[in-house]
C-alpha atoms as a PDB file:
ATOM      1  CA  UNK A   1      17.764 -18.404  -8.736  1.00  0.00           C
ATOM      2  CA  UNK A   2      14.406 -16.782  -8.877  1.00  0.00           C
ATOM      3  CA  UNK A   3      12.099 -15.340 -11.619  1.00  0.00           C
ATOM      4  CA  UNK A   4      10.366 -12.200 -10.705  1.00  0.00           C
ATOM      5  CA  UNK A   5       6.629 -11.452 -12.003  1.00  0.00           C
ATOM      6  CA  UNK A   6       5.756  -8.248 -11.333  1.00  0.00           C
ATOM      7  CA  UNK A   7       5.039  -4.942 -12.846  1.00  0.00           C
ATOM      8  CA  UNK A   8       2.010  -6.319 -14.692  1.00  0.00           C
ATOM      9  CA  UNK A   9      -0.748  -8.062 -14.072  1.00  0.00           C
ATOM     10  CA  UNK A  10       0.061 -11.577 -12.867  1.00  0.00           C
ATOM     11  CA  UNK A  11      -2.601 -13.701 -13.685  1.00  0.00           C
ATOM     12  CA  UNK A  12      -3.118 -18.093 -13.713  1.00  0.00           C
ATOM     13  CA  UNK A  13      -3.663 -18.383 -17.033  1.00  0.00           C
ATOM     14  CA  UNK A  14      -0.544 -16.865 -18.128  1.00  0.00           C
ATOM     15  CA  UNK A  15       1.399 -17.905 -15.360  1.00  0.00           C
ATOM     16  CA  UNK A  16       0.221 -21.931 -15.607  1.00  0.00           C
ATOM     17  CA  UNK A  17       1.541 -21.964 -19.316  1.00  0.00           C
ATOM     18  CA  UNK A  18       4.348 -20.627 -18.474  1.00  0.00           C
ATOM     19  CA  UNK A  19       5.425 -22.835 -15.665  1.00  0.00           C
ATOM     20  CA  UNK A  20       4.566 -25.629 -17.767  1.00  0.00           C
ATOM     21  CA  UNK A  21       6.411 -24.469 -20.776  1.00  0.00           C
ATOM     22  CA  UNK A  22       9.598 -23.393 -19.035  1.00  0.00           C
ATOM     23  CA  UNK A  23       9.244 -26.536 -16.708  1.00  0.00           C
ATOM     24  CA  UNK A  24      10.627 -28.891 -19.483  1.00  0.00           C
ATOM     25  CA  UNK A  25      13.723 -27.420 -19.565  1.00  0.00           C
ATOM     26  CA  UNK A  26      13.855 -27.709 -15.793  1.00  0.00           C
ATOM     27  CA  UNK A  27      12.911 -24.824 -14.706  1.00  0.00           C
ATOM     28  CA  UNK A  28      11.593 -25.899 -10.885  1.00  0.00           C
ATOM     29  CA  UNK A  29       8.262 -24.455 -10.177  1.00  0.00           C
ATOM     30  CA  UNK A  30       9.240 -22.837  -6.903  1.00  0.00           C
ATOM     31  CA  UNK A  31      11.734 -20.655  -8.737  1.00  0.00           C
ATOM     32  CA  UNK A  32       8.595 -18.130  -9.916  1.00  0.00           C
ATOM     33  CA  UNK A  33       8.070 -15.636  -7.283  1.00  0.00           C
ATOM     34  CA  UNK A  34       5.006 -13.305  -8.289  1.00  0.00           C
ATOM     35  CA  UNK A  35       4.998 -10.168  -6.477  1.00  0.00           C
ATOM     36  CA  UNK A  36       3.831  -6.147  -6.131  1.00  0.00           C
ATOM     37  CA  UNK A  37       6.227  -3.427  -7.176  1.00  0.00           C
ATOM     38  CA  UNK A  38       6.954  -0.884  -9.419  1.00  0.00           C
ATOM     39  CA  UNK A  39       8.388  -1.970 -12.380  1.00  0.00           C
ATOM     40  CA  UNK A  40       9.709   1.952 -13.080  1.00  0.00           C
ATOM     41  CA  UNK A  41      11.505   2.023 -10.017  1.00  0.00           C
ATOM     42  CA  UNK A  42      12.910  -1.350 -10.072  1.00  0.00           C
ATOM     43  CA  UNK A  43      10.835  -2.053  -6.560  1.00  0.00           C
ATOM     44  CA  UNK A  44       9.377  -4.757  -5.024  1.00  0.00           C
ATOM     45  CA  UNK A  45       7.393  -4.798  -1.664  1.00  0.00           C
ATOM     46  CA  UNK A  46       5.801  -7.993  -1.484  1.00  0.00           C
ATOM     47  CA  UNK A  47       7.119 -11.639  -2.636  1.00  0.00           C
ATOM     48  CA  UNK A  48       5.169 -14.723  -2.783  1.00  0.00           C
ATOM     49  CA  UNK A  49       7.927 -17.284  -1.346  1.00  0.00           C
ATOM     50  CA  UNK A  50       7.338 -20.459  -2.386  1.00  0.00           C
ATOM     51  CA  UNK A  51       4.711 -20.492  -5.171  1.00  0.00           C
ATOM     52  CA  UNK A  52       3.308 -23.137  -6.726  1.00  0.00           C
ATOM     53  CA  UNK A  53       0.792 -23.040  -9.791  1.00  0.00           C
ATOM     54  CA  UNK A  54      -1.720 -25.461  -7.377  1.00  0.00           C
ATOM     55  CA  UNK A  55      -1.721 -23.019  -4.355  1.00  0.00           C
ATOM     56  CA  UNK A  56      -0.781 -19.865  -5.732  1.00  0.00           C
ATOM     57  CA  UNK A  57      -4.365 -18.216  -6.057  1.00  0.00           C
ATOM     58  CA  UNK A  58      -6.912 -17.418  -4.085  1.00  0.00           C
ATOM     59  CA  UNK A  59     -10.374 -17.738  -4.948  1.00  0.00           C
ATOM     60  CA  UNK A  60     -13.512 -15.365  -4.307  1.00  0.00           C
ATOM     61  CA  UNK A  61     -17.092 -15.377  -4.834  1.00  0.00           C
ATOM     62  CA  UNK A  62     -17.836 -12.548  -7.603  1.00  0.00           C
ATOM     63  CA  UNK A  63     -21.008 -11.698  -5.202  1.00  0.00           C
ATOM     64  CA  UNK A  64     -18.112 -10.293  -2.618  1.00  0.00           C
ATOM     65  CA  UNK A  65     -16.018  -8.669  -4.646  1.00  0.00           C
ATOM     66  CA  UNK A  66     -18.264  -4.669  -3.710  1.00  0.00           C
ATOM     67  CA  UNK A  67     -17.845  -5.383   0.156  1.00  0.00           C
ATOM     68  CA  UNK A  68     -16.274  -7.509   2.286  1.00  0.00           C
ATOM     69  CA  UNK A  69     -14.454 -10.570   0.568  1.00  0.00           C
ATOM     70  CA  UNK A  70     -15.394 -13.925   0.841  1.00  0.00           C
ATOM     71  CA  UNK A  71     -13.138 -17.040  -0.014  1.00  0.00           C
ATOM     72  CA  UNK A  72     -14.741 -19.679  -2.478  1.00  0.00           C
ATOM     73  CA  UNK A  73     -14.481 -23.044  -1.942  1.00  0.00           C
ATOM     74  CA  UNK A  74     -13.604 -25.849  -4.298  1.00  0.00           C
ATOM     75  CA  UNK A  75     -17.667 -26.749  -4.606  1.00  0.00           C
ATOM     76  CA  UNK A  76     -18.336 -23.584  -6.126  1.00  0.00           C
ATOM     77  CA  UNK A  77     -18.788 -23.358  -9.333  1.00  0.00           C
ATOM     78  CA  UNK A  78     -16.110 -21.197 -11.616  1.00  0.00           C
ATOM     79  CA  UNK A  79     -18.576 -19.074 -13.182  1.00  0.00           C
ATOM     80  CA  UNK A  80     -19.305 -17.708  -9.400  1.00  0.00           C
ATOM     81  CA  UNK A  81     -15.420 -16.907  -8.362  1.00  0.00           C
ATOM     82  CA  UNK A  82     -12.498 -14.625  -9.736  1.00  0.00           C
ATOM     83  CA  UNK A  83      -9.258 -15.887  -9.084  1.00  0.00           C
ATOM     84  CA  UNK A  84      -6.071 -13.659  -7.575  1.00  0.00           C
ATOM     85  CA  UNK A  85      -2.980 -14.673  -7.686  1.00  0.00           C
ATOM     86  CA  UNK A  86      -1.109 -14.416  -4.449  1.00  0.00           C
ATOM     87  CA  UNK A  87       1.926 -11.779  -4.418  1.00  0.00           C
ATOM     88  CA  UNK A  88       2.923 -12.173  -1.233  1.00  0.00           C
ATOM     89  CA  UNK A  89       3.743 -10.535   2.353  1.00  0.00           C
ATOM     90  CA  UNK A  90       5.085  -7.559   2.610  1.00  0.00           C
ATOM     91  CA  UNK A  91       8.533  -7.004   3.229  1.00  0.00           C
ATOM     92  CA  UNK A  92      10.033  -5.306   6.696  1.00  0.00           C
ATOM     93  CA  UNK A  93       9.746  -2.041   7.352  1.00  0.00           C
ATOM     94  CA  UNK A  94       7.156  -1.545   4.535  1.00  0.00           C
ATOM     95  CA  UNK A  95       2.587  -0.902   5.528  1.00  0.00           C
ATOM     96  CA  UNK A  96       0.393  -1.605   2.654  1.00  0.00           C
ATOM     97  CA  UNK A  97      -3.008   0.718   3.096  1.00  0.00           C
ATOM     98  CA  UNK A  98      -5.924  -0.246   0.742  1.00  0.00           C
ATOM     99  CA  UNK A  99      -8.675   2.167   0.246  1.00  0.00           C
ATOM    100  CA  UNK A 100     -11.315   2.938  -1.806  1.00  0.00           C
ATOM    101  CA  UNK A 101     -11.946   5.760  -4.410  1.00  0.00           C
ATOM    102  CA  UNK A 102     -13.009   8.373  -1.469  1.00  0.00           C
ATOM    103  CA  UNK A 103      -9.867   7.025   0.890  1.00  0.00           C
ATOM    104  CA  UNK A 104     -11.819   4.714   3.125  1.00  0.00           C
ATOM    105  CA  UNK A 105     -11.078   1.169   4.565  1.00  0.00           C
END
């Protein structure tokens, strides 16, 4: 059995006191999978299989976030880096294109 997180914004914070919360009644951590849909349509086109509240972000530098992003590393300070939350690969048959506001790569 699986928990879906989708729909909104799925962000640590929330998602860390959650786990922890719904953990003591043995909830197993692996059991949240966050992922990107459409909550209106019921959808869901990418799932983050195995999540766990240690490795289920990534972390940038806040200097990268206008071009070309660039992973932070666990010496950088938290006041340089935004954190994502992994959703996931995309599921077969489905592309993913991300552009900016004038279409572009």
């Amino acid at each position: 059995k699986f928990l879906y997180n989708a729909g909104e914004q799925v962000t640590m914070p929330v998602v860390s006191e959650f786990m922890s919360l719904a953990m003591r009644y043995g909830l197993r951590e692996s059991a949240m999978q966050p992922m990107y849909g459409m909550a209106e349509l019921h959808t869901g086109i990418t799932y983050r299989l195995g999540f766990t509240v240690a490795t289920g972000a990534g972390r940038w530098l806040k200097s990268s976030l206008r071009g070309v992003l660039e992973r932070a590393g666990s010496e950088v300070d938290n006041s340089k880096v935004v954190s994502f939350v992994t959703l996931g690969s995309v599921i077969p048959g489905v592309c993913i294109r991300v552009v900016d506001r004038n279409n572009v790569l």
